[in-house]
Protein backbone atom coordinates (compact mmCIF):
# COMPACT_ATOMS: atom_id res chain seq x y z
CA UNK A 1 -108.80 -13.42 -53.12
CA UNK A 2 -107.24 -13.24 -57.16
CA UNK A 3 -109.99 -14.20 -59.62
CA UNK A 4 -110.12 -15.23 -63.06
CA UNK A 5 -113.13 -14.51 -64.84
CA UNK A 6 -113.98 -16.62 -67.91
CA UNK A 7 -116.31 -15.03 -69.64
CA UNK A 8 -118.07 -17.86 -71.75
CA UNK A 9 -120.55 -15.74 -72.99
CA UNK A 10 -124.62 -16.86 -73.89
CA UNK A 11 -124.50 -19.63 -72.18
CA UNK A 12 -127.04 -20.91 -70.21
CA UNK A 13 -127.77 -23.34 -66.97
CA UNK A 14 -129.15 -25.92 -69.16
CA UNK A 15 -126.20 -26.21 -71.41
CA UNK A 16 -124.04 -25.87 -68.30
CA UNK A 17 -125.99 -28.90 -66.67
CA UNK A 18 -126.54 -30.83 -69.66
CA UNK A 19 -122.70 -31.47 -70.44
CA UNK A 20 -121.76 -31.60 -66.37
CA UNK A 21 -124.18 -34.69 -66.07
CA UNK A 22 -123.29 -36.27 -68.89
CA UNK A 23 -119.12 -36.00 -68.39
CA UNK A 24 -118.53 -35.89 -64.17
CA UNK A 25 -115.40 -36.43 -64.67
CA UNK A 26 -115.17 -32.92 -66.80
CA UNK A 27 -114.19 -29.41 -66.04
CA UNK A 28 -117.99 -28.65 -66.44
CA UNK A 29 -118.63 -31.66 -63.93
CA UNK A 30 -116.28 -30.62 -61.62
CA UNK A 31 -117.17 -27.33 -61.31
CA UNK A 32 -120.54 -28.80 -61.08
CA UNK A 33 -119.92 -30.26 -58.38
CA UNK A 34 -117.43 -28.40 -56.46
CA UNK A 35 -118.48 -25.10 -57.01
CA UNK A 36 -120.98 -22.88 -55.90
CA UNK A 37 -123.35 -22.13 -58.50
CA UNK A 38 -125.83 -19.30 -59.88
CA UNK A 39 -128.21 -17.86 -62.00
CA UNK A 40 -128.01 -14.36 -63.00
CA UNK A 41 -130.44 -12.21 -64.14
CA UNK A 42 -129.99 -9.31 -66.39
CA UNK A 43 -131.52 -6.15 -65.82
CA UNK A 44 -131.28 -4.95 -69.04
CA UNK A 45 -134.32 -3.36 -70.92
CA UNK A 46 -135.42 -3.72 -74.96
CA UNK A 47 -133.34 -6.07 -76.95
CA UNK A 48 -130.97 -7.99 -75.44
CA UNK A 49 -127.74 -7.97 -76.71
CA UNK A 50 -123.85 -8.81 -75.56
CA UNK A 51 -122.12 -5.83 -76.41
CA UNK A 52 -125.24 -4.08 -73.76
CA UNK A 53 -125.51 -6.99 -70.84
CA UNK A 54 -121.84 -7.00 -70.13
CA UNK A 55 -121.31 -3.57 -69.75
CA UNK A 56 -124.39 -3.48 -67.40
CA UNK A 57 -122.61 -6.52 -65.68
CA UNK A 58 -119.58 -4.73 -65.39
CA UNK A 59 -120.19 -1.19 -64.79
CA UNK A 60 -122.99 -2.46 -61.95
CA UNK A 61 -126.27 -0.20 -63.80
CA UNK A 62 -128.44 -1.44 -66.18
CA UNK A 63 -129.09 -0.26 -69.98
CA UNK A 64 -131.51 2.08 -69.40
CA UNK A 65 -128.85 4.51 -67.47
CA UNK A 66 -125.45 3.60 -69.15
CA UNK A 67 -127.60 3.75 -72.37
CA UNK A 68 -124.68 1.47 -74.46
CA UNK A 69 -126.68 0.07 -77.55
CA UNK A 70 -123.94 -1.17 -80.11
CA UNK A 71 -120.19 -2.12 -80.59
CA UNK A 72 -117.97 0.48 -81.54
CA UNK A 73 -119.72 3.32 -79.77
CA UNK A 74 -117.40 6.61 -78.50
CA UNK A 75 -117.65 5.66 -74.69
CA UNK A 76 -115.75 8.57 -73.12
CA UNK A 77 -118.55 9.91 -71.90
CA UNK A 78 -120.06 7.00 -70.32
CA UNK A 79 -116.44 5.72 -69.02
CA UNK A 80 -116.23 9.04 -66.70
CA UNK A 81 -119.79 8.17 -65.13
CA UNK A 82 -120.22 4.57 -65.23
CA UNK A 83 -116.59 3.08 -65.31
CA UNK A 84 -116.07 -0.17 -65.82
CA UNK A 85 -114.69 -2.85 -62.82
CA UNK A 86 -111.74 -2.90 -64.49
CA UNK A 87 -110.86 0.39 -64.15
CA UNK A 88 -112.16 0.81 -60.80
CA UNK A 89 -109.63 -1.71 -59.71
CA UNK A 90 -106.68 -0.48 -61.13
CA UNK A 91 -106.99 3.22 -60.18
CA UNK A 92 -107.08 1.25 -56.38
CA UNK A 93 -103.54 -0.37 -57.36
CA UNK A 94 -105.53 -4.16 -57.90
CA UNK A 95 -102.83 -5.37 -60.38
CA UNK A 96 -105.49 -6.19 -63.46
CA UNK A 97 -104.97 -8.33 -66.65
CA UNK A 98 -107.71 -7.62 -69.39
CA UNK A 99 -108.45 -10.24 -72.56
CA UNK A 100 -111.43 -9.66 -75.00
CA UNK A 101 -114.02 -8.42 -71.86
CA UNK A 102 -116.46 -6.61 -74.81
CA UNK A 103 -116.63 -2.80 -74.93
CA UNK A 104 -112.76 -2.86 -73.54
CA UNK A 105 -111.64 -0.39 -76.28
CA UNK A 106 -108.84 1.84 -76.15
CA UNK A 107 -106.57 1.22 -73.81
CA UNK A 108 -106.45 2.97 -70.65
CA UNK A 109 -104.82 5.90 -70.32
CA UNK A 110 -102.81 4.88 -67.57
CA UNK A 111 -101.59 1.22 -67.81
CA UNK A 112 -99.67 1.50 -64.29
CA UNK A 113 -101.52 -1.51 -62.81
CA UNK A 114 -102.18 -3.71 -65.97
CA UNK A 115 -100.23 -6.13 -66.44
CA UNK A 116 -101.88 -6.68 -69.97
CA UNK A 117 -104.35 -5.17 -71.75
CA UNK A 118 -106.23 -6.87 -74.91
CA UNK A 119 -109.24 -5.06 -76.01
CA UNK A 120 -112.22 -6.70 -77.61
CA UNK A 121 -112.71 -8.61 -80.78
CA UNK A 122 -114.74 -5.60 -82.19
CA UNK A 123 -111.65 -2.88 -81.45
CA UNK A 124 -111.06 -0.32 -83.75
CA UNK A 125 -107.27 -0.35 -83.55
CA UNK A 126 -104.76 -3.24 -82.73
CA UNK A 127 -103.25 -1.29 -79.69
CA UNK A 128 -102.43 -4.15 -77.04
CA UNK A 129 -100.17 -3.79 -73.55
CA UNK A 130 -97.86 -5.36 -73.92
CA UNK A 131 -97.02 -3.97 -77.52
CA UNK A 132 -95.80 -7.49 -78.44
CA UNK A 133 -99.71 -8.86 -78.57
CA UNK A 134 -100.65 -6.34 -80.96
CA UNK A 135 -99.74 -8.99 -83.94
CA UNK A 136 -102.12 -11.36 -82.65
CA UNK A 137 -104.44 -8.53 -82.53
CA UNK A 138 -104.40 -7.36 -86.34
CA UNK A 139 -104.66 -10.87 -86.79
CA UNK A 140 -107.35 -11.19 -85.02
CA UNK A 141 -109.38 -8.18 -86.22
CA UNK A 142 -108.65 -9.11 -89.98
CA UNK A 143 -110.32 -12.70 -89.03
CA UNK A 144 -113.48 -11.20 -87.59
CA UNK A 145 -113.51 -8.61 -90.64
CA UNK A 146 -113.50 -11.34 -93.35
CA UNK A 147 -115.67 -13.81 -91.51
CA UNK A 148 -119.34 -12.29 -91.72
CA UNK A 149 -122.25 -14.70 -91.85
CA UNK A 150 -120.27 -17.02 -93.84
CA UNK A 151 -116.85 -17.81 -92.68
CA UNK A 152 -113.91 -17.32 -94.91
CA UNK A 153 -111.42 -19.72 -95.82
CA UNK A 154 -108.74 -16.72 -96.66
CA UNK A 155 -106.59 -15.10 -94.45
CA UNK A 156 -105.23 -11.60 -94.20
CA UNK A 157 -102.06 -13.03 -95.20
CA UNK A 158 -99.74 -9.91 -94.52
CA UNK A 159 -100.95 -9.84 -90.63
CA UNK A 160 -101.23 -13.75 -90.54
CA UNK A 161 -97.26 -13.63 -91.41
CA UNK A 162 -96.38 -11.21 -89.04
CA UNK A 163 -98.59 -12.94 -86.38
CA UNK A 164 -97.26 -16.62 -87.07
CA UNK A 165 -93.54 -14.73 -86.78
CA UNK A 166 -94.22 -13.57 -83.47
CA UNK A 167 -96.66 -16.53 -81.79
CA UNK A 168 -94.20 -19.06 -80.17
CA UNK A 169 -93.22 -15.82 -78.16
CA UNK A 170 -96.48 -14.93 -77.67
CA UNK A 171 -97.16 -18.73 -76.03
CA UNK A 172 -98.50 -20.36 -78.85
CA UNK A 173 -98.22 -24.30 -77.69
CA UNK A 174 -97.65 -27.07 -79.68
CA UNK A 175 -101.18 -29.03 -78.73
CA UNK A 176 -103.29 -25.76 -80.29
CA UNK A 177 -101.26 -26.11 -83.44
CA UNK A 178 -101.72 -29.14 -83.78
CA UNK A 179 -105.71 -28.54 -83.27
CA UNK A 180 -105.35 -26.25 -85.92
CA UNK A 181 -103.61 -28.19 -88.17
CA UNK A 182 -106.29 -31.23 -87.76
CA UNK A 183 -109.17 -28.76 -88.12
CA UNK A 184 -107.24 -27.93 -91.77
CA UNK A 185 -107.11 -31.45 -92.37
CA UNK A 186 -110.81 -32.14 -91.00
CA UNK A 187 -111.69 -28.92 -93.71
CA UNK A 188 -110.20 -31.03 -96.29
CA UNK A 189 -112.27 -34.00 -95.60
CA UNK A 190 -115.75 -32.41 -94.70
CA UNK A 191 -116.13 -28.78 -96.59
CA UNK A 192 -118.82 -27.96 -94.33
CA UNK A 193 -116.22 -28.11 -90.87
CA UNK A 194 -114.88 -25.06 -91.97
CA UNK A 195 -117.14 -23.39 -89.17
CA UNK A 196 -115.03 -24.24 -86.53
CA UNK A 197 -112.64 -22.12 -87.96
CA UNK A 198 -114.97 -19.94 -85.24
CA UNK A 199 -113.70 -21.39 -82.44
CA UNK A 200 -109.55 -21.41 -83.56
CA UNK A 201 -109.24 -18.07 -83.28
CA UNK A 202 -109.88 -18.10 -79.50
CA UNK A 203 -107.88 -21.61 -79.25
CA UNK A 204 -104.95 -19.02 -80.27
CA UNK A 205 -106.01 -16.01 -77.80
CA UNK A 206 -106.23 -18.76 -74.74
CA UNK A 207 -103.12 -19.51 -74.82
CA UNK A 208 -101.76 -15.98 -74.94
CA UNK A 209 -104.08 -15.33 -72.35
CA UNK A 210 -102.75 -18.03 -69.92
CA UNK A 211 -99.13 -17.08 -70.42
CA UNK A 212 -99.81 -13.92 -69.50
CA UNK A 213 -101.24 -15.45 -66.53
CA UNK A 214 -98.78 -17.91 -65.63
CA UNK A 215 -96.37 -15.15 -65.78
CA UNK A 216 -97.84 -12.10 -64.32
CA UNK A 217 -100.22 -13.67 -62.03
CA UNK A 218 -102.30 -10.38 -61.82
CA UNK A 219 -104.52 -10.03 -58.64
CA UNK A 220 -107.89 -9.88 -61.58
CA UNK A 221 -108.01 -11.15 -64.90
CA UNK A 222 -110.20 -11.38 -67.62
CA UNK A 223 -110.81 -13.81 -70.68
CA UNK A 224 -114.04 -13.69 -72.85
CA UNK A 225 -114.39 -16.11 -75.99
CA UNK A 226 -118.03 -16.26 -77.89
CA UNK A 227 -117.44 -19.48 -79.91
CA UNK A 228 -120.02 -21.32 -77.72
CA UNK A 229 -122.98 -19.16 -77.90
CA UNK A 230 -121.77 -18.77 -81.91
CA UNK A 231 -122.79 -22.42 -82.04
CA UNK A 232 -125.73 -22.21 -80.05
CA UNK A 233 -127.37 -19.45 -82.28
CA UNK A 234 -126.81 -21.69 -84.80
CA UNK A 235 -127.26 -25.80 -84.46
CA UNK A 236 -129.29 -25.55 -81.01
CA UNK A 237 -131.95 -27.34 -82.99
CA UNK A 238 -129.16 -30.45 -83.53
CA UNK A 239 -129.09 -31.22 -79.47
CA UNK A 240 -132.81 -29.84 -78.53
CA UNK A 241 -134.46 -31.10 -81.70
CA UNK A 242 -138.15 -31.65 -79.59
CA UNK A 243 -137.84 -27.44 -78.54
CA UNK A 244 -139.49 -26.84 -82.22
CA UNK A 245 -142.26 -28.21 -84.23
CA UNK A 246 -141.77 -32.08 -85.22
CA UNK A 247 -140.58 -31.68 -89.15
CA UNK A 248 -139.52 -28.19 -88.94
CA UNK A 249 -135.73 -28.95 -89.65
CA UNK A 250 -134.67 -31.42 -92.22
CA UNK A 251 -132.79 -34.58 -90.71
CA UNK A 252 -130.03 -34.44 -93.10
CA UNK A 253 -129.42 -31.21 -91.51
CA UNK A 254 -129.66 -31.88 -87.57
CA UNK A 255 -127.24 -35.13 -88.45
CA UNK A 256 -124.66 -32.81 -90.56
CA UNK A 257 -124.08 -29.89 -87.29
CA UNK A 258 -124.88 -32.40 -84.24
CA UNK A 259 -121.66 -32.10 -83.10
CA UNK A 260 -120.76 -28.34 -83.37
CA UNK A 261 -121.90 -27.37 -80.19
CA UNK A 262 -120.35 -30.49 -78.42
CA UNK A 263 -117.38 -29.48 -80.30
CA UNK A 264 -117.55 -25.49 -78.77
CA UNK A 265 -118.14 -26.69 -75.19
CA UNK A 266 -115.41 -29.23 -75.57
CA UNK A 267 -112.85 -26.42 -76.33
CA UNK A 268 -114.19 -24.63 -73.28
CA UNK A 269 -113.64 -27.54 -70.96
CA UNK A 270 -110.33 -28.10 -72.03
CA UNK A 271 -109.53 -24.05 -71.40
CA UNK A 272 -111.50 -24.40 -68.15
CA UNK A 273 -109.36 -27.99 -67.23
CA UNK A 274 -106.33 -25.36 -67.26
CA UNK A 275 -107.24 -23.07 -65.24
CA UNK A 276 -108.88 -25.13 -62.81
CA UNK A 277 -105.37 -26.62 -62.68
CA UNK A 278 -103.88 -22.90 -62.22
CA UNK A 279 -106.39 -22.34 -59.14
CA UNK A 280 -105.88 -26.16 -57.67
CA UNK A 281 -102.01 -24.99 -57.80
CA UNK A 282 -102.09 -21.55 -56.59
CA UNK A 283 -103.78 -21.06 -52.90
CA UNK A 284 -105.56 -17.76 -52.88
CA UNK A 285 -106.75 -17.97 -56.65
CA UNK A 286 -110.49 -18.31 -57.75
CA UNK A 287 -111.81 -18.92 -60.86
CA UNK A 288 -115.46 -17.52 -61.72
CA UNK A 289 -117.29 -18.91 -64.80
CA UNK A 290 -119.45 -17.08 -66.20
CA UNK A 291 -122.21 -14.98 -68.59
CA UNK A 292 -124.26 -11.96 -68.94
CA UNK A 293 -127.39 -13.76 -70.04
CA UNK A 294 -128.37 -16.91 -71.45
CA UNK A 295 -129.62 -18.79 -74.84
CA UNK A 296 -133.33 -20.46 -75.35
CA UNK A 297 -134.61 -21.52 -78.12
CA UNK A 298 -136.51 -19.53 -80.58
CA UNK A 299 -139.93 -20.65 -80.82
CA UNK A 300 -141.30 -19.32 -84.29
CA UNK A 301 -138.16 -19.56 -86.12
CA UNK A 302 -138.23 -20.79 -89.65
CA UNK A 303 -135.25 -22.67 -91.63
CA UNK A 304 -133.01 -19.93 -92.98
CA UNK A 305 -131.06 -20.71 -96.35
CA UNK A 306 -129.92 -17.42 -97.62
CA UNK A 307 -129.28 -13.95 -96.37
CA UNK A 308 -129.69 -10.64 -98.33
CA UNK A 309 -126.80 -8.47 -96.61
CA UNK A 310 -124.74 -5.69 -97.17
CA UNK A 311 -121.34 -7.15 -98.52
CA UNK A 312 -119.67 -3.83 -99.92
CA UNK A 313 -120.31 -0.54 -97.46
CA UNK A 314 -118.32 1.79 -99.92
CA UNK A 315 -120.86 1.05 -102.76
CA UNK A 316 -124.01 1.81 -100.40
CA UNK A 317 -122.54 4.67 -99.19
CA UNK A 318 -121.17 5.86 -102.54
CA UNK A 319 -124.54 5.01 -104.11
CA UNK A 320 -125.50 8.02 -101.95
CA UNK A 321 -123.43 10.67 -102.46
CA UNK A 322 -121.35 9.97 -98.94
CA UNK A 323 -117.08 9.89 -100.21
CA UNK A 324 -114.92 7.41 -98.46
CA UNK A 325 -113.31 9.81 -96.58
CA UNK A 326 -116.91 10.91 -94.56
CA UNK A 327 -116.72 7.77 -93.05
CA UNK A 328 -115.42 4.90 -90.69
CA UNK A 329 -116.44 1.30 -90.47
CA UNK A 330 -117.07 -0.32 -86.98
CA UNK A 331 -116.60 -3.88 -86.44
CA UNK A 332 -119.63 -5.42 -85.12
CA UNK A 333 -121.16 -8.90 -85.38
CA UNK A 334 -122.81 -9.80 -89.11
CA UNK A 335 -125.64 -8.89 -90.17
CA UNK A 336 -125.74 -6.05 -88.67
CA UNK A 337 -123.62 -3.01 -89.92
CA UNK A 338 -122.47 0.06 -88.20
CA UNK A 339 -120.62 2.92 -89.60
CA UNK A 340 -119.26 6.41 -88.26
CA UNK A 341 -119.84 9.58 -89.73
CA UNK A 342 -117.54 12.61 -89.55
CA UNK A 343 -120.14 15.32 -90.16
CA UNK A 344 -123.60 16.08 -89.33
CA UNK A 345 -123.89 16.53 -93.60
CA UNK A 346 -123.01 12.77 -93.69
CA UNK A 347 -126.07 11.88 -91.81
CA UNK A 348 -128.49 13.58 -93.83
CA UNK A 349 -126.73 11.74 -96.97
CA UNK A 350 -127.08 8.44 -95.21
CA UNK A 351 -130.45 9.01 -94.48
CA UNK A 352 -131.42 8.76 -98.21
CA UNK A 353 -130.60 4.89 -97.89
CA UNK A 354 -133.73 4.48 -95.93
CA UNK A 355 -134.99 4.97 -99.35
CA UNK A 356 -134.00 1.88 -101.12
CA UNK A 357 -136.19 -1.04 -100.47
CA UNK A 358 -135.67 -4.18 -101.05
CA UNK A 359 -138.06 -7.12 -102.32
CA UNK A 360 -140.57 -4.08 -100.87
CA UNK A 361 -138.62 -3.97 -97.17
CA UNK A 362 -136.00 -1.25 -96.56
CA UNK A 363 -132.69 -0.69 -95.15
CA UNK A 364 -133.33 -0.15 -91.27
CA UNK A 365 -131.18 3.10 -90.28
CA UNK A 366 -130.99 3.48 -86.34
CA UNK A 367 -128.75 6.35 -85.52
CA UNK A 368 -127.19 6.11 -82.02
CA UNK A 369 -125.61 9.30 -81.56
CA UNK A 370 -122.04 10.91 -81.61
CA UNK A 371 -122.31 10.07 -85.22
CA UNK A 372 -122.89 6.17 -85.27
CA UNK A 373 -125.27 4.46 -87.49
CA UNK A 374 -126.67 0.92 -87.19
CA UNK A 375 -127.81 -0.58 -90.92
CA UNK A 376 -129.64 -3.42 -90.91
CA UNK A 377 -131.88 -5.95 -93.18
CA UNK A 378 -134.10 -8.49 -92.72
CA UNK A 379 -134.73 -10.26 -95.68
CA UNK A 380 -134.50 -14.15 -95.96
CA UNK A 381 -135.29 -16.62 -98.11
CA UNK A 382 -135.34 -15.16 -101.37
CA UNK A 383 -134.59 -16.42 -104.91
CA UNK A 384 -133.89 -13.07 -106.53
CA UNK A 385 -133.14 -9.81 -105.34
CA UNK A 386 -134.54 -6.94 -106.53
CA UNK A 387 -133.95 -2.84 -105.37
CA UNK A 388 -135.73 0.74 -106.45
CA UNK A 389 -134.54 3.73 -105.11
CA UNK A 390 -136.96 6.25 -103.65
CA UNK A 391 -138.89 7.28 -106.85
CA UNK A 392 -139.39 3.66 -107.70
CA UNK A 393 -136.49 3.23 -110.56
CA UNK A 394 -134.76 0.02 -110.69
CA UNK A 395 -131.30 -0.65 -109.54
CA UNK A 396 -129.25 -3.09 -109.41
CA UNK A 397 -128.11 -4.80 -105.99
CA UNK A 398 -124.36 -4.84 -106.75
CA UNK A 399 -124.58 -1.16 -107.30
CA UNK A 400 -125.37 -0.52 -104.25
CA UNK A 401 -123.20 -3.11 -102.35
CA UNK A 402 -126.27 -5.80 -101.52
CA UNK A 403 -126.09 -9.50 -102.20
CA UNK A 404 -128.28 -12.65 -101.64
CA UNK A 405 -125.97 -14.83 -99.52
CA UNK A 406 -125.91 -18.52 -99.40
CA UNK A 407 -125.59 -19.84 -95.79
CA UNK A 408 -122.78 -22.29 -96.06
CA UNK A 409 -124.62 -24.32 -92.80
CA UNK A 410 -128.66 -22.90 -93.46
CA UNK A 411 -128.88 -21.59 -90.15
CA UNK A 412 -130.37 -18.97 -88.52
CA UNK A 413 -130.69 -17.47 -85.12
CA UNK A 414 -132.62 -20.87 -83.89
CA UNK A 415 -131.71 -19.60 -80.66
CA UNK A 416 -131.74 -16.25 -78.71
CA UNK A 417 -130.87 -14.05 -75.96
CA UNK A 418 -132.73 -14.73 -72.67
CA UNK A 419 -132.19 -12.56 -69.50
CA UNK A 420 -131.01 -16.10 -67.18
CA UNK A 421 -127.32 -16.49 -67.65
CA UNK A 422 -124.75 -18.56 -64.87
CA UNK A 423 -122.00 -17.54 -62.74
CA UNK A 424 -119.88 -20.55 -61.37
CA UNK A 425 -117.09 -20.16 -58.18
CA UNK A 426 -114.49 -22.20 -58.08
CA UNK A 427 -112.61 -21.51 -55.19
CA UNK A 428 -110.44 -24.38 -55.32
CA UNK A 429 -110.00 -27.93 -53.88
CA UNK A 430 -108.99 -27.41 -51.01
CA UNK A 431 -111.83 -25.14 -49.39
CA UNK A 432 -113.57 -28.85 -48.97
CA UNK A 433 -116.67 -27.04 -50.37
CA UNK A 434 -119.19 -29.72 -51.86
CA UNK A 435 -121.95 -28.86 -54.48
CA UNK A 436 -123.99 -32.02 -53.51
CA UNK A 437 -127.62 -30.97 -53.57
CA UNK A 438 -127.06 -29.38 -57.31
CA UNK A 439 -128.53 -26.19 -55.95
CA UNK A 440 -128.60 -22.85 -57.83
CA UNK A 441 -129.39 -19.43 -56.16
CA UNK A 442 -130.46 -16.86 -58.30
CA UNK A 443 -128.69 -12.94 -58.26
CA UNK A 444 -128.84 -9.89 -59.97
CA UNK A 445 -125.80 -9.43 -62.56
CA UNK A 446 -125.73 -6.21 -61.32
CA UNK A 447 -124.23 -8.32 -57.99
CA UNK A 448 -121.51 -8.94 -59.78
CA UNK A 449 -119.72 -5.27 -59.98
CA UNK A 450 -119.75 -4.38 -56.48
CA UNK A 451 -119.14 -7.56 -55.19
CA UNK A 452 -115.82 -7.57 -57.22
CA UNK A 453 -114.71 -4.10 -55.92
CA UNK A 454 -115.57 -5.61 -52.63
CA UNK A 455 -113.33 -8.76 -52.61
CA UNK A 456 -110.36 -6.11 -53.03
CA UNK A 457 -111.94 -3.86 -50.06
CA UNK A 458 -112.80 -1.35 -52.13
CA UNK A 459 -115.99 0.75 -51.95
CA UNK A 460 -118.13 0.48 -54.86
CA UNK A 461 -119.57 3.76 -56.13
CA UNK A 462 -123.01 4.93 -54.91
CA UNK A 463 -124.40 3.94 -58.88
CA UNK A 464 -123.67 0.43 -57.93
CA UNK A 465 -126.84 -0.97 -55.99
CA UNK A 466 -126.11 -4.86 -56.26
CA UNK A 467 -125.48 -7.00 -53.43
CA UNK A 468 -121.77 -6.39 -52.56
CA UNK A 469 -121.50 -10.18 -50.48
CA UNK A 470 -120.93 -12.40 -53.78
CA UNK A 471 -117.27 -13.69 -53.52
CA UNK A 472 -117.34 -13.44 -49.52
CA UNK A 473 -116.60 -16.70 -47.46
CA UNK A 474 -120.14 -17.41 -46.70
CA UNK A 475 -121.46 -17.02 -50.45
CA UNK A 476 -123.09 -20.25 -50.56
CA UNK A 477 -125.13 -21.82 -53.26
């Protein structure tokens, strides 16, 4: 049968369940009630993170043998022994359509049996299949690069013009400009909405997505968005207020972001409304909802108001001797930082960062091989900041590309990665298939792989131990 997979990454059964009860009549209720519903597991190792738990989901092996730790990593190596589904499928002649899945940088070398290829929010190039979405892509990349912790009212104006030239083509609709012109307005009104700015950007890609959809009607397709579990990181304090301490978050702040996760899920149900329309109107289409791993909330989390982050990488780096030309930038998700080096010299040149510290903490340095670097700090709450280098001296931040950053909403992570994450199939009205009891049965996310390859009758590789039987007739809740 032709899938959709929408990736709706982080979130969790409760979140799933708590806006399904409340709105029946919803795309969350619906599926709900009409489709059959699970709980995966991870089976991930250490520190849970997305760009690591869907790779393990899609290549079928956990972390500790596909050994993927961060965004931007060089995975040539790792794409020859543990490919991903995608490519699995189309070297089989499965017609495949690919939107934002994480770790989906480059492009395939053979694009034969894609009908389009979008690569993930964190690519290091704009290269899309068709060529016409790579626009939307610089676009898109610019946006993530400006919005860090904080996000940006500027644009990357240049790309933003050649994007808003190209869109209608692209399948820009009239109903997401128009949410984009009321979330301007709303800005206007209430400085603080400018967070949702978060969740435009993959208003925008869902529409390109479902063009690309309507018209190709690939036999697999693929559409992440983050914007919910952005918002649950963030304000899940604001709908599960009794999950901390009594007093530990001010009321003025749990009334000012109460509605920014309602807000994220209520973009997702309208996205999910269409293409539970697509799969009502197209016998032989599923739709599968779902994530690598879950949200819960944090339980010794305190109130964060500022940041101390690294806002200018060339400074750091020139701070230590390391030119511009030594090194690359990756695009990963704020705070943390990861950077490329070109030469085993540039390493031991970075490593003299480790030296700085930092209201007395220093600048975590984690190198991941075939020259990547993760940089990191953990340093909250402060009213000034103040560096020494290794002998002690004093420096100042800006020198070295560190500021103290006000949180424009005071949050933190209030919530975090759990291993529990859903998977919800929709297989369409008119299977007569009933969700009555509510029931969830609980898999493996490595399931998820091989039972894929197996829908299309194709043998998953011997690496792949999940159950193959997910998406067969008799998959039941």
């Amino acid at each position: 049968m032709k899938t959709i997979f929408y990736e709706l990454n982080e979130v969790p059964r409760r979140i799933f369940k708590l806006y399904a009860d409340a709105a029946p009549g919803s795309s969350f209720g619906k599926l709900n009630r009409f489709g059959k519903l699970f709980e995966t597991v991870t089976q991930d190792v250490g520190h849970l993170s997305p760009w690591i738990t869907w790779p393990s989901l899609h290549r079928g092996v956990s972390n500790f043998e596909h050994k993927i730790s961060d965004l931007g990593q060089d995975l040539t190596h790792v794409d020859k022994d543990f490919p991903p589904v995608w490519d699995l499928l189309a070297k089989q002649g499965v017609k495949v359509g690919m939107f934002g899945s994480l770790q989906s940088y480059p492009l395939p070398k053979n694009l034969d049996n894609y009908e389009f290829y979008v690569p993930d929010t964190f690519a290091a190039g704009p290269e899309c299949f068709p060529k016409t979405l790579s626009e939307f892509q610089k676009f898109n990349l610019g946006m993530v690069s400006a919005n860090g912790r904080n996000v940006s009212t500027g644009l990357p104006l240049k790309d933003a013009a050649r994007f808003l030239m190209a869109a209608p083509g692209l399948g820009l609709r009239a109903r997401t400009v128009g949410k984009i012109a009321n979330q301007l307005v709303a800005e206007r009104l209430d400085k603080k909405r400018v967070v949702r700015r978060r969740t435009s950007q993959v208003q925008i890609a869902f529409d390109f997505f479902l063009k690309e959809l309507m018209s190709k009607q690939p036999d697999v397709s693929f559409f992440f968005t983050n914007h919910v579990a952005s918002s649950m990181h963030r304000y899940w304090p604001s709908i599960f207020p009794k999950d901390y301490p009594e007093g530990k978050f001010d009321a003025a702040w749990l009334t000012d972001w109460k509605n920014e996760i309602p807000y994220a899920v209520h973009q997702a149900n309208d996205q999910l409304a269409e293409l539970i329309r697509f799969v009502d109107n197209h016998p032989g289409y599923r739709l599968v909802v779902l994530s690598s791993m879950g949200q819960a909330a944090v339980a010794d989390v305190e109130p964060i108001s500022n940041q101390v982050l690294i806002t200018d990488l060339e400074k750091l780096l020139s701070s230590v001797g390391m030119p511009r030309d030594e090194w690359e930038p990756r695009l990963t998700m704020a705070p943390l930082v990861v950077v490329n080096l070109k030469s085993a010299e540039g390493e031991e040149k970075l490593r003299k960062v480790e030296g700085f510290k930092i209201n007395g903490s220093g600048i975590v340095c984690e190198f991941l091989g075939q020259g990547d670097v993760r940089l990191d700090i953990q340093i909250n709450n402060v009213d000034e900041v103040h560096v020494t280098d290794a002998t002690g001296a004093s420096l100042n931040a800006a020198d070295i590309g560190v500021e103290k950053i006000d949180l424009q909403d005071a949050s933190g992570s209030y919530a975090y990665h759990i291993p529990e994450g859903i998977l919800i199939q929709y297989d369409g009205m008119g299977d007569g298939v009933g969700n009555e009891s509510g029931d969830w049965r609980q898999i493996s996310a490595l399931d998820v792989a091989p039972s894929i390859l197996n829908n299309f009758d194709i043998a998953a590789p011997s690496h792949m131990a999940g159950d193959r039987s997910l998406f067969t007739a008799g998959a039941t809740a």
